[in-house]
Protein backbone atom coordinates (compact mmCIF):
# COMPACT_ATOMS: atom_id res chain seq x y z
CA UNK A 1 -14.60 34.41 -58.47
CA UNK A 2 -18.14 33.20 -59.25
CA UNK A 3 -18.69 29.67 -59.21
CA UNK A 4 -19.40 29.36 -63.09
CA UNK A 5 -15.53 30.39 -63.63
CA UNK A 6 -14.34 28.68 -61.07
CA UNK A 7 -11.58 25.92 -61.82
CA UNK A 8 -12.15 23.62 -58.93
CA UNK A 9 -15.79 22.70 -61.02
CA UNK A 10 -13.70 20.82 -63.34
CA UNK A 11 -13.28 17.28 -61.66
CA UNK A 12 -9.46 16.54 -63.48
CA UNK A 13 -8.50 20.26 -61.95
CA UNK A 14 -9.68 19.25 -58.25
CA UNK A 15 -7.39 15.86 -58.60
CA UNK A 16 -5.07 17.74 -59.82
CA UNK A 17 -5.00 20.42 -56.99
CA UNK A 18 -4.87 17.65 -54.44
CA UNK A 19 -2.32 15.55 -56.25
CA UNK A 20 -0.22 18.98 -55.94
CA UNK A 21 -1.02 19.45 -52.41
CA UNK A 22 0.38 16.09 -50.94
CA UNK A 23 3.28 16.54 -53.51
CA UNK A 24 4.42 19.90 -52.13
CA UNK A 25 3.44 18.78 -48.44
CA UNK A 26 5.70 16.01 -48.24
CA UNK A 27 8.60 17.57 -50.66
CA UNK A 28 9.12 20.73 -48.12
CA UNK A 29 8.65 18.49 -44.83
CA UNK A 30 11.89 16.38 -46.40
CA UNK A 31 13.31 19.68 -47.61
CA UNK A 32 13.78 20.86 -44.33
CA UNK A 33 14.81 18.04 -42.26
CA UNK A 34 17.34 17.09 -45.07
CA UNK A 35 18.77 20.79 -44.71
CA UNK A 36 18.54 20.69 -40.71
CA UNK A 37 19.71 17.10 -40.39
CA UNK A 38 22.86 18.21 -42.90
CA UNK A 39 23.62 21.51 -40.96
CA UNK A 40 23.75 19.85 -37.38
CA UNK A 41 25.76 16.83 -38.88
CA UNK A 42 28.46 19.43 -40.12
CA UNK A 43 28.17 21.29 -36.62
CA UNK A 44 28.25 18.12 -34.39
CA UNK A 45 31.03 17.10 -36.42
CA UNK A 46 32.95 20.29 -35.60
CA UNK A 47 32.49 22.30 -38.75
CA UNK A 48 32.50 25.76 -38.18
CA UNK A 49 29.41 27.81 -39.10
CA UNK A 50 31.16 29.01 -42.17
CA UNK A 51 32.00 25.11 -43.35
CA UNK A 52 28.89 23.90 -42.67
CA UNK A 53 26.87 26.30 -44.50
CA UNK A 54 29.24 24.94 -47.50
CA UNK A 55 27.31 21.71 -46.83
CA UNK A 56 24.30 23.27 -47.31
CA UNK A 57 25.73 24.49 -50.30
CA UNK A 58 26.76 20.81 -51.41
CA UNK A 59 23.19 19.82 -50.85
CA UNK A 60 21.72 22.15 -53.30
CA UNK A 61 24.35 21.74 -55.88
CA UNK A 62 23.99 17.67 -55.86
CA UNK A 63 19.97 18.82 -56.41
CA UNK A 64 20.77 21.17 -59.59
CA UNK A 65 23.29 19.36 -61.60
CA UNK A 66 21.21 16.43 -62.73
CA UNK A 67 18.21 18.64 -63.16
CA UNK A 68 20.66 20.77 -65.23
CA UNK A 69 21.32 18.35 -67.85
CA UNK A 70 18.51 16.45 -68.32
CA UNK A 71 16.19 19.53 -68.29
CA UNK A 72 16.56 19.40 -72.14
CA UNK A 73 15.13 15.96 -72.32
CA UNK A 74 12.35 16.44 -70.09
CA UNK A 75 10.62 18.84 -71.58
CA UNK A 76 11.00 16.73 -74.61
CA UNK A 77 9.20 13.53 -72.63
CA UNK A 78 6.56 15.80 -70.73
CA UNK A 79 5.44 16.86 -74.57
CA UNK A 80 5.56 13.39 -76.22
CA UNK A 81 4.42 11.15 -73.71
CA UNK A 82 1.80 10.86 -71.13
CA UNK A 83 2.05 14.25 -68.38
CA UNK A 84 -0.28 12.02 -66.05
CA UNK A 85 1.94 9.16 -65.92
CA UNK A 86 5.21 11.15 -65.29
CA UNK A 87 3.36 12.78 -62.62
CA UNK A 88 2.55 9.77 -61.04
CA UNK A 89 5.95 8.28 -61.82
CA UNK A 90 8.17 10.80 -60.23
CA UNK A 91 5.84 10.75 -57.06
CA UNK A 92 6.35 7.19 -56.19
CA UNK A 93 10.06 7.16 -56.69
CA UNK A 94 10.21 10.22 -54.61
CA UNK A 95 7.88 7.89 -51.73
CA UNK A 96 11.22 5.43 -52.47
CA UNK A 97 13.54 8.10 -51.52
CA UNK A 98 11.17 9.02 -48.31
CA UNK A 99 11.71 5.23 -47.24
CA UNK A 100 15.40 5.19 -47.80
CA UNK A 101 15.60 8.40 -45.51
CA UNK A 102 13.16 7.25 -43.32
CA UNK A 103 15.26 4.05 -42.50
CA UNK A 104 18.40 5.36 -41.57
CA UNK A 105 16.95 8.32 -39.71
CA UNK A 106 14.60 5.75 -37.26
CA UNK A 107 18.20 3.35 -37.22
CA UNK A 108 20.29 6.25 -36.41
CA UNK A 109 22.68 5.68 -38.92
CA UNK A 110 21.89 8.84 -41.20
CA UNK A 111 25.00 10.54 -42.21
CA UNK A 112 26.42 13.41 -44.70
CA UNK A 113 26.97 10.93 -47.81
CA UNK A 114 23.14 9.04 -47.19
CA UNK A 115 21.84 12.69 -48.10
CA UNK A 116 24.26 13.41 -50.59
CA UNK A 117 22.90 10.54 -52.33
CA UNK A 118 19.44 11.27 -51.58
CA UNK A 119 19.54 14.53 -52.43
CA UNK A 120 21.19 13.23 -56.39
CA UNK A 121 18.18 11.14 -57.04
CA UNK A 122 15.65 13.84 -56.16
CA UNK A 123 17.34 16.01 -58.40
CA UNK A 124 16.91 13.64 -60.98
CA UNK A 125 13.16 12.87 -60.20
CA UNK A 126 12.44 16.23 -60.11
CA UNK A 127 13.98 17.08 -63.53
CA UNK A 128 10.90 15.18 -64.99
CA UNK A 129 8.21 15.92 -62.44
CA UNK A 130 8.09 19.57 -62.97
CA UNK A 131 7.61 19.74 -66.63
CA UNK A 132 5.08 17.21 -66.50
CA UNK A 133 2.52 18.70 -63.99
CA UNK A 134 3.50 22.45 -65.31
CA UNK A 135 2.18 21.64 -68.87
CA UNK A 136 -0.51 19.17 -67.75
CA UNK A 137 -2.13 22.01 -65.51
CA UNK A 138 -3.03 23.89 -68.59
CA UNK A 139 -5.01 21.06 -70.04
CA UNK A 140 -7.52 20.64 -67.56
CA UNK A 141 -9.03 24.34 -67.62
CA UNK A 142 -10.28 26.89 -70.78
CA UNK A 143 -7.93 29.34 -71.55
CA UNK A 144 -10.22 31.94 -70.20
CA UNK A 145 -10.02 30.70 -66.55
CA UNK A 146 -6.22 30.02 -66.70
CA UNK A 147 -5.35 32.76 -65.09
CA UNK A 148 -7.63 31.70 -61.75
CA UNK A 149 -6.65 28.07 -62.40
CA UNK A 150 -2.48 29.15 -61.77
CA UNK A 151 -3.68 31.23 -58.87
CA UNK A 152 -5.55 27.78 -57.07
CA UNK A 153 -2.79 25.58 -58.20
CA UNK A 154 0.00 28.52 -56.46
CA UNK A 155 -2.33 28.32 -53.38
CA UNK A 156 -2.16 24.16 -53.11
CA UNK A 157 1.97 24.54 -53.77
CA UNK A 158 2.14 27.20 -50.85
CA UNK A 159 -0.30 25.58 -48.69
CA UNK A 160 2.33 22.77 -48.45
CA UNK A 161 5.16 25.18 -48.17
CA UNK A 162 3.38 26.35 -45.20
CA UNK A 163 2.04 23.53 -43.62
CA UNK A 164 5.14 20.85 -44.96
CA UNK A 165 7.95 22.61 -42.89
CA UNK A 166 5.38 23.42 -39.94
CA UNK A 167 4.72 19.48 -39.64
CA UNK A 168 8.26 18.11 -41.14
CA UNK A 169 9.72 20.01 -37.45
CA UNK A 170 7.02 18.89 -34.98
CA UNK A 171 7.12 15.55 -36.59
CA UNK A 172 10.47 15.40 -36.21
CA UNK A 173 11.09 16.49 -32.15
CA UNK A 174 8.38 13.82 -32.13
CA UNK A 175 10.83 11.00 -33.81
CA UNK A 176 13.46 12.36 -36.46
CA UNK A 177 12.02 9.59 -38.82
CA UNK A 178 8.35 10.61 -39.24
CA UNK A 179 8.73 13.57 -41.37
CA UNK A 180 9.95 11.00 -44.27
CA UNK A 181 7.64 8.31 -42.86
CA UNK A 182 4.57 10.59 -43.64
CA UNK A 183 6.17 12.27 -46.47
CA UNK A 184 6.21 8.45 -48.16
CA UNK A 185 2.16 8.28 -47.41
CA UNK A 186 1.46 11.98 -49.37
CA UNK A 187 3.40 10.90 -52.80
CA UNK A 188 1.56 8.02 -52.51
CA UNK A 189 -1.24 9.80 -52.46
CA UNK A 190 -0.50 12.23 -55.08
CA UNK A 191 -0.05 9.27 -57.23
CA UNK A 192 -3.64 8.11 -56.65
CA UNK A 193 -5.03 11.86 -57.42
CA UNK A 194 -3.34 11.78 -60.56
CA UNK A 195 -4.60 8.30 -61.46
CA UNK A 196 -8.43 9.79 -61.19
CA UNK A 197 -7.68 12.40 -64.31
CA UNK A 198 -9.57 11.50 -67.22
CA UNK A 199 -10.21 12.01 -70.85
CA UNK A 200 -7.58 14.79 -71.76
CA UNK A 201 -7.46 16.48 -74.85
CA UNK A 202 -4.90 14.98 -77.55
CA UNK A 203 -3.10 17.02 -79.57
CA UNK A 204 -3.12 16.87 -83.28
CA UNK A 205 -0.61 13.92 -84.29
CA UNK A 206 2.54 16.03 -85.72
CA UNK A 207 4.99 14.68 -88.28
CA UNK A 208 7.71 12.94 -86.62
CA UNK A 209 10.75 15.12 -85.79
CA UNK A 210 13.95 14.22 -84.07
CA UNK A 211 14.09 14.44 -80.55
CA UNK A 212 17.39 16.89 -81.04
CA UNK A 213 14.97 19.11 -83.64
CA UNK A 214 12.33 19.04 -81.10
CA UNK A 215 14.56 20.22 -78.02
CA UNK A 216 15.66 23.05 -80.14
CA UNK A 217 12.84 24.26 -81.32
CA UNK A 218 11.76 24.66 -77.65
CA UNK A 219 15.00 26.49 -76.68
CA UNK A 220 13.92 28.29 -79.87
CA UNK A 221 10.99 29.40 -78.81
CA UNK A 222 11.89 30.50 -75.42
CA UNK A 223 14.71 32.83 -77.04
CA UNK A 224 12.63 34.65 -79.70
CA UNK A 225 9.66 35.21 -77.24
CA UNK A 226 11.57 38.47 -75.43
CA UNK A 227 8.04 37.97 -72.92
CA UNK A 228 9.01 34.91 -72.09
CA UNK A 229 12.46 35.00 -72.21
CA UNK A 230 12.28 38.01 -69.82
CA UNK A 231 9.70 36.89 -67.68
CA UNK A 232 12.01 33.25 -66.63
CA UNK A 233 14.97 35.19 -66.47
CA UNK A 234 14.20 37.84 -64.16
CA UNK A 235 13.08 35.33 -61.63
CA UNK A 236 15.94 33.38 -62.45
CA UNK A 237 19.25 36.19 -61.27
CA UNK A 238 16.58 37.60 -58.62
CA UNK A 239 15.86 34.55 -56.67
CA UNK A 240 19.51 33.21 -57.12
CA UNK A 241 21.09 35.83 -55.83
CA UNK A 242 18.40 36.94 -52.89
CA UNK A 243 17.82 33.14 -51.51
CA UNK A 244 17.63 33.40 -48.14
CA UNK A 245 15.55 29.97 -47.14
CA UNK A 246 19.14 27.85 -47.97
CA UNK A 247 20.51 29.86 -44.61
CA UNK A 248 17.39 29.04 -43.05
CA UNK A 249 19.46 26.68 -40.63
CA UNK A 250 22.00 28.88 -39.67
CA UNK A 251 20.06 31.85 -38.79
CA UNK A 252 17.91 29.22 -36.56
CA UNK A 253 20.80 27.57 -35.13
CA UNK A 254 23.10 30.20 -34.46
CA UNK A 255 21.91 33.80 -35.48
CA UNK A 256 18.78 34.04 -34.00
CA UNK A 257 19.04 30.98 -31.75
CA UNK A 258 15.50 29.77 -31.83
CA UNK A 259 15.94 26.16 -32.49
CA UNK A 260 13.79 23.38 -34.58
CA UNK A 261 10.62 24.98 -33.74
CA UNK A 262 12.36 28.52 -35.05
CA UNK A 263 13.19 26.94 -38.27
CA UNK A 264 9.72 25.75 -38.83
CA UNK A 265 8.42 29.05 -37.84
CA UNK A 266 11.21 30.52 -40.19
CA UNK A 267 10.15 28.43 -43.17
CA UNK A 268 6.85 29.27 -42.92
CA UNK A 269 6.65 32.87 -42.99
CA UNK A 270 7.35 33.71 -46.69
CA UNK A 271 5.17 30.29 -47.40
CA UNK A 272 1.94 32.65 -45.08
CA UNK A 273 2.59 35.72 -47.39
CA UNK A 274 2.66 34.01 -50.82
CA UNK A 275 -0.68 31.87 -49.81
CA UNK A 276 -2.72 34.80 -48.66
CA UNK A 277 -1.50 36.77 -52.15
CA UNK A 278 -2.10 33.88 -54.05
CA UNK A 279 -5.79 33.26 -52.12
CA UNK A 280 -6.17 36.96 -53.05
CA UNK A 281 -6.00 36.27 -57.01
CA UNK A 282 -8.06 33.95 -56.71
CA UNK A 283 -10.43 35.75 -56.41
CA UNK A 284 -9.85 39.01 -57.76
CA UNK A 285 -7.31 37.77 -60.62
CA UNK A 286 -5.22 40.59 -61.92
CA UNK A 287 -5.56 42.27 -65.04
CA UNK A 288 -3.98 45.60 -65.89
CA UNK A 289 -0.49 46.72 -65.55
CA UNK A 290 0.93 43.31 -65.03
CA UNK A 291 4.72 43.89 -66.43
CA UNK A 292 5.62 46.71 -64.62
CA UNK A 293 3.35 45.14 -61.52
CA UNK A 294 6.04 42.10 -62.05
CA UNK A 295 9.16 44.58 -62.02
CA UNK A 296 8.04 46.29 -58.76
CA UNK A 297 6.97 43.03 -56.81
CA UNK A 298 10.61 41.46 -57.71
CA UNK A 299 11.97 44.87 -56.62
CA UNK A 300 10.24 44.68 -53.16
CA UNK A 301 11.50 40.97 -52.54
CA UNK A 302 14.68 42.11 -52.40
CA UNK A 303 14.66 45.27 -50.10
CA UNK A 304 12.85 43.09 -47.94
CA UNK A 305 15.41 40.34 -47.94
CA UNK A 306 17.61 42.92 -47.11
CA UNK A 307 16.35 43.87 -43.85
CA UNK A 308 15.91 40.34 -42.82
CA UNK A 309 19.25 39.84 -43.76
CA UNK A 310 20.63 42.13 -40.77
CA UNK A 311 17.67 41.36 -38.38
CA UNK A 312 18.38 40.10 -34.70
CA UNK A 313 14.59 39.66 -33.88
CA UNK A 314 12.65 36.86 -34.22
CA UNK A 315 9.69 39.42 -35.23
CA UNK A 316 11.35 40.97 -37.67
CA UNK A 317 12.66 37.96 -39.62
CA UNK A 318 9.20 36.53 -39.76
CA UNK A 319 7.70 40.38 -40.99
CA UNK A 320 10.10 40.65 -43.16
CA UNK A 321 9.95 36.97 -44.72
CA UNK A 322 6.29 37.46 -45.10
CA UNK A 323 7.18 40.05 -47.50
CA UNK A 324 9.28 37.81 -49.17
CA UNK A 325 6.43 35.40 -49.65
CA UNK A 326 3.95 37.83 -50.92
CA UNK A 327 6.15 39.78 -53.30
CA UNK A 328 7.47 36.64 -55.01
CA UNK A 329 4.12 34.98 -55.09
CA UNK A 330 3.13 38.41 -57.21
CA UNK A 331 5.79 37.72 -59.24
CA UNK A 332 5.32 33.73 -59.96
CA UNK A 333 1.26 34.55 -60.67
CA UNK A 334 2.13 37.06 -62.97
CA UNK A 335 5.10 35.36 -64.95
CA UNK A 336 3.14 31.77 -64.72
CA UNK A 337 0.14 33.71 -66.48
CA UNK A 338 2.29 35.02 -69.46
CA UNK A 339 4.42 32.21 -69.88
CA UNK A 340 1.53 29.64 -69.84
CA UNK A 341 -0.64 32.23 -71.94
CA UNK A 342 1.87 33.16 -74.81
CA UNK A 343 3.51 29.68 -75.03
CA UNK A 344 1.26 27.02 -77.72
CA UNK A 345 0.23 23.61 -76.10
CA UNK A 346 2.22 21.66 -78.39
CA UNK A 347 5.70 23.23 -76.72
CA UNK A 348 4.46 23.67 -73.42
CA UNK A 349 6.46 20.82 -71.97
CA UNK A 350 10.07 21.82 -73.05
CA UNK A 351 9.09 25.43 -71.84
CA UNK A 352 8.26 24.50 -68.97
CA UNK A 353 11.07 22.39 -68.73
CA UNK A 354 13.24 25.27 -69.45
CA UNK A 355 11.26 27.53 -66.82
CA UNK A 356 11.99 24.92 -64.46
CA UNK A 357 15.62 24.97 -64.98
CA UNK A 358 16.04 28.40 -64.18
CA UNK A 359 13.67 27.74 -61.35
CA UNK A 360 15.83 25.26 -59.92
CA UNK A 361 18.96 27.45 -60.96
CA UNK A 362 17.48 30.03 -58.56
CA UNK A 363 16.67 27.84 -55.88
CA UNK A 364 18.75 24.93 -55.85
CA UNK A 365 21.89 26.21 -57.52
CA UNK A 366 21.29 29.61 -55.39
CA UNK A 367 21.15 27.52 -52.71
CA UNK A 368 24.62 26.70 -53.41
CA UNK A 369 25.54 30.39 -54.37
CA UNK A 370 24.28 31.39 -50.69
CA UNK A 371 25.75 28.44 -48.85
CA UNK A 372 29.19 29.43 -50.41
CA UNK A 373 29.20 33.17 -50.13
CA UNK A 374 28.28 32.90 -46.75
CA UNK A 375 31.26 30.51 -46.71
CA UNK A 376 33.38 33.19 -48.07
CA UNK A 377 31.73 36.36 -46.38
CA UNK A 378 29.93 35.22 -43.81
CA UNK A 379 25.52 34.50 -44.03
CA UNK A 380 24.43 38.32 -42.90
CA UNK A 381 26.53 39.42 -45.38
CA UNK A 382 25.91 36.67 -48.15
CA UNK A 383 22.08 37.40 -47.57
CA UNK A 384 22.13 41.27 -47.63
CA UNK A 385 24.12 41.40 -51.15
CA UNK A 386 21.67 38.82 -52.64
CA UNK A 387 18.58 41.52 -51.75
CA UNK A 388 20.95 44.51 -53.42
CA UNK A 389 21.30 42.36 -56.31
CA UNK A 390 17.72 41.56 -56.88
CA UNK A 391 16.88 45.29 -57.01
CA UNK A 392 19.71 45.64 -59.42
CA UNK A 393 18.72 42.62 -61.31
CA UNK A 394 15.39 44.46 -61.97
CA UNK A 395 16.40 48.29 -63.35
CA UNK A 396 18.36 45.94 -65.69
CA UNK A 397 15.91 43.85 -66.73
CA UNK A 398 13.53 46.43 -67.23
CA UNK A 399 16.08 48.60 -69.83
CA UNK A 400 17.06 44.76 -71.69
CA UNK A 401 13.50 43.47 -71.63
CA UNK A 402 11.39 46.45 -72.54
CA UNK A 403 8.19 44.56 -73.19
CA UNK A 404 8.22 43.98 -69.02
CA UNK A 405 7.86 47.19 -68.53
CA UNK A 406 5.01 48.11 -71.13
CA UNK A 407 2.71 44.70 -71.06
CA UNK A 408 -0.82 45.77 -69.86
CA UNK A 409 -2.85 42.54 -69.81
CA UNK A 410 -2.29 38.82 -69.64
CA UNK A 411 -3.73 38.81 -73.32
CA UNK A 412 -1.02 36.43 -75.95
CA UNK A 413 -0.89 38.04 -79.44
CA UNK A 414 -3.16 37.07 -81.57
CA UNK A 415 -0.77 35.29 -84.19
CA UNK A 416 -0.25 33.01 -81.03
CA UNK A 417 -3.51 31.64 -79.99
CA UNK A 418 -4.54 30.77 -83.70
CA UNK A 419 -1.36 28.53 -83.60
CA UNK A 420 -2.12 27.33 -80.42
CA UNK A 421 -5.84 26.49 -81.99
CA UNK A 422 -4.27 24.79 -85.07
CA UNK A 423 -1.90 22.89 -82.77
CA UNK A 424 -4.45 20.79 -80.74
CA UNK A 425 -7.63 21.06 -82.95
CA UNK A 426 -9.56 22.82 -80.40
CA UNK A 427 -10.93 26.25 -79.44
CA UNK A 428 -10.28 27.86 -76.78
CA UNK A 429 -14.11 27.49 -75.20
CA UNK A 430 -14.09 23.73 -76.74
CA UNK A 431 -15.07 21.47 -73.66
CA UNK A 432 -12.92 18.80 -74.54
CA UNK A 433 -10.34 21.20 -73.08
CA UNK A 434 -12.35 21.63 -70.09
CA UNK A 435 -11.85 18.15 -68.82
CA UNK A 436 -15.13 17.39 -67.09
């Protein structure tokens, strides 16, 4: 990627970047510990493996819910007020929830019900952070480097993923607390980055609609666009039914036996494969074959997940997760592109809003999924048929969503970028979009 194209030129992209960075940093440190601290709570408190894997469940449940319904109204505020301020917003009451956990981790008094709680509000928080920062990224860059702009952002979001649960367990033999301690110091952070981007474009005042018309016509959109509908979708059954990371704990504590510096090791596996895949695009962004490319790197997750599923070796799991990491990376580079690309700045909020619903569905509310079936049928078992259904997920997808299958390029339809032109006033190439 020559440095005339490159994103990380554009001064609001760079704060940005960063802003993501600490974000995702101190969100997967937390992650972790929250899951590890809830596991070995249920254990100590003489769950059985199967019971306390419902915890785990629990946990990701109390994350989805609120997310679930206020996903609608989200989208609506990351489109009609201020992205930056959200952003910056969500990232200090997130530090809040880092104190609270912080507190009764260093006191000793943590318990089952303080993450419960914890784990309610971030849902919340979370609800409005994503929609915000997705549809603020494509503001900051011309549509022509978007593409390399999603790749850079993917690489800041799995640079945390790697480093976050890498730290969050060292930090934590060190003193359970300091995960959340330092975890408090990166939102504030991000909150700072975000304060340093300036003069964004405005879109074109609109007439006034009602905020039910304007949620609809978002859900609207997302149903009539088969690319986009099929592109957040796929991801959606895939990843809910193949999560693995929401066992993570069990297969540390008693499957493979390796302990808090396992689980960090676990965590960070997939987190290795997505960065390098995502450091690849960035500099040699794809550009042909990109449906069926999507299709085939879903298809791989799964068969992967599969193996891991029934693995006894430490070596294994981690080869296998980092084939995990690079396949769905593939994937998210590839749908971001086309839903960012074919979706018009003036909805981009509420469809990202609804991409982050069935982001959270797959994660969060798979979470739960896993953490029950392995309830029911024990984790190997729970894990394997989530990889079986991924694969399954995508021969369907590709007869129901045909334009997967035959999308070449990244390219939106014409009819789409003049309304995308008409909706903000601006050209593509217009460097009031650029940002600097």
């Amino acid at each position: 990627m020559s440095t005339q194209t490159s994103p990380f030129r554009i001064a609001n992209f760079r704060a940005f970047w960063f802003a993501r960075l600490a974000t995702t940093l101190a969100q997967y440190a937390m992650m972790l510990i929250i899951g590890w601290q809830t596991y070995n709570l249920a254990r100590d408190g003489g769950m059985s493996v199967g019971e306390a894997s419902g915890q785990l469940a629990l946990i990701g449940l109390l994350q989805f819910v609120p997310l679930f319904l206020l996903t609608p109204f989200t989208g609506l505020a990351a489109d009609r007020f201020d992205r930056r301020l959200l952003g910056q917003l969500t990232a200090l009451l997130q530090l809040v929830c880092a104190g609270v956990l912080a507190a009764f981790t260093w006191q000793d008094t943590i318990s089952l019900w303080v993450l419960y709680v914890v784990a309610v509000v971030l849902g919340v928080v979370r609800a409005f952070a994503g929609p915000a920062l997705s549809a603020l990224a494509p503001n900051l860059v011309p549509k022509e480097i978007l593409p390399s702009a999603i790749a850079l952002s993917s690489i800041s979001w799995q640079v945390g993923m790697i480093v976050g649960p890498a730290v969050g367990g060292v930090l934590y033999e060190i003193v359970p607390a300091l995960p959340y301690a330092v975890g408090g110091v990166l939102f504030l952070v991000a909150a700072v980055c975000l304060a340093f981007i300036r003069d964004l474009p405005r879109q074109k005042p609109r007439a006034p609609a009602h905020p039910i018309q304007q949620i609809r016509e978002g859900m609207v959109y997302v149903w009539r666009n088969k690319m986009v509908l099929g592109s957040i979708t796929l991801d959606l059954f895939a990843v809910f039914l193949a999560g693995a990371t929401a066992l993570f704990p069990v297969y540390a504590r008693d499957i493979l036996q390796v302990g808090a510096t396992g689980l960090s090791q676990l965590a960070m596996a997939p987190a290795i494969g997505a960065a390098l895949t995502a450091l690849w695009f960035s500099f040699r962004p794809l550009k042909n074959h990109v449906g069926p490319l999507m299709l085939l790197s879903v298809a791989a997750f799964g068969a992967a997940t599969i193996v891991f599923a029934f693995s006894t070796s430490m070596v294994l799991s981690l080869a296998m997760l980092f084939i995990v990491g690079s396949a769905d990376m593939f994937s998210v580079y590839i749908r971001q592109s086309l839903i960012q690309l074919h979706t018009p700045d003036e909805k981009r909020g509420r469809v990202s809003a609804v991409s982050q619903l069935t982001i959270s569905a797959s994660n969060e509310f798979g979470d739960f999924f896993s953490g029950s079936l392995a309830f029911l049928i024990g984790p190997v078992a729970a894990v394997a048929l989530g990889g079986v259904g991924a694969i399954v997920t995508v021969g369907l997808w590709a007869v129901l969503f045909p334009v997967l299958r035959t999308t070449r390029t990244f390219e939106p339809p014409e009819e789409l970028l003049e309304t995308d032109e008409d909706s903000d006033g601006n050209t593509a190439s217009d460097p009031a979009r650029k940002g600097a």
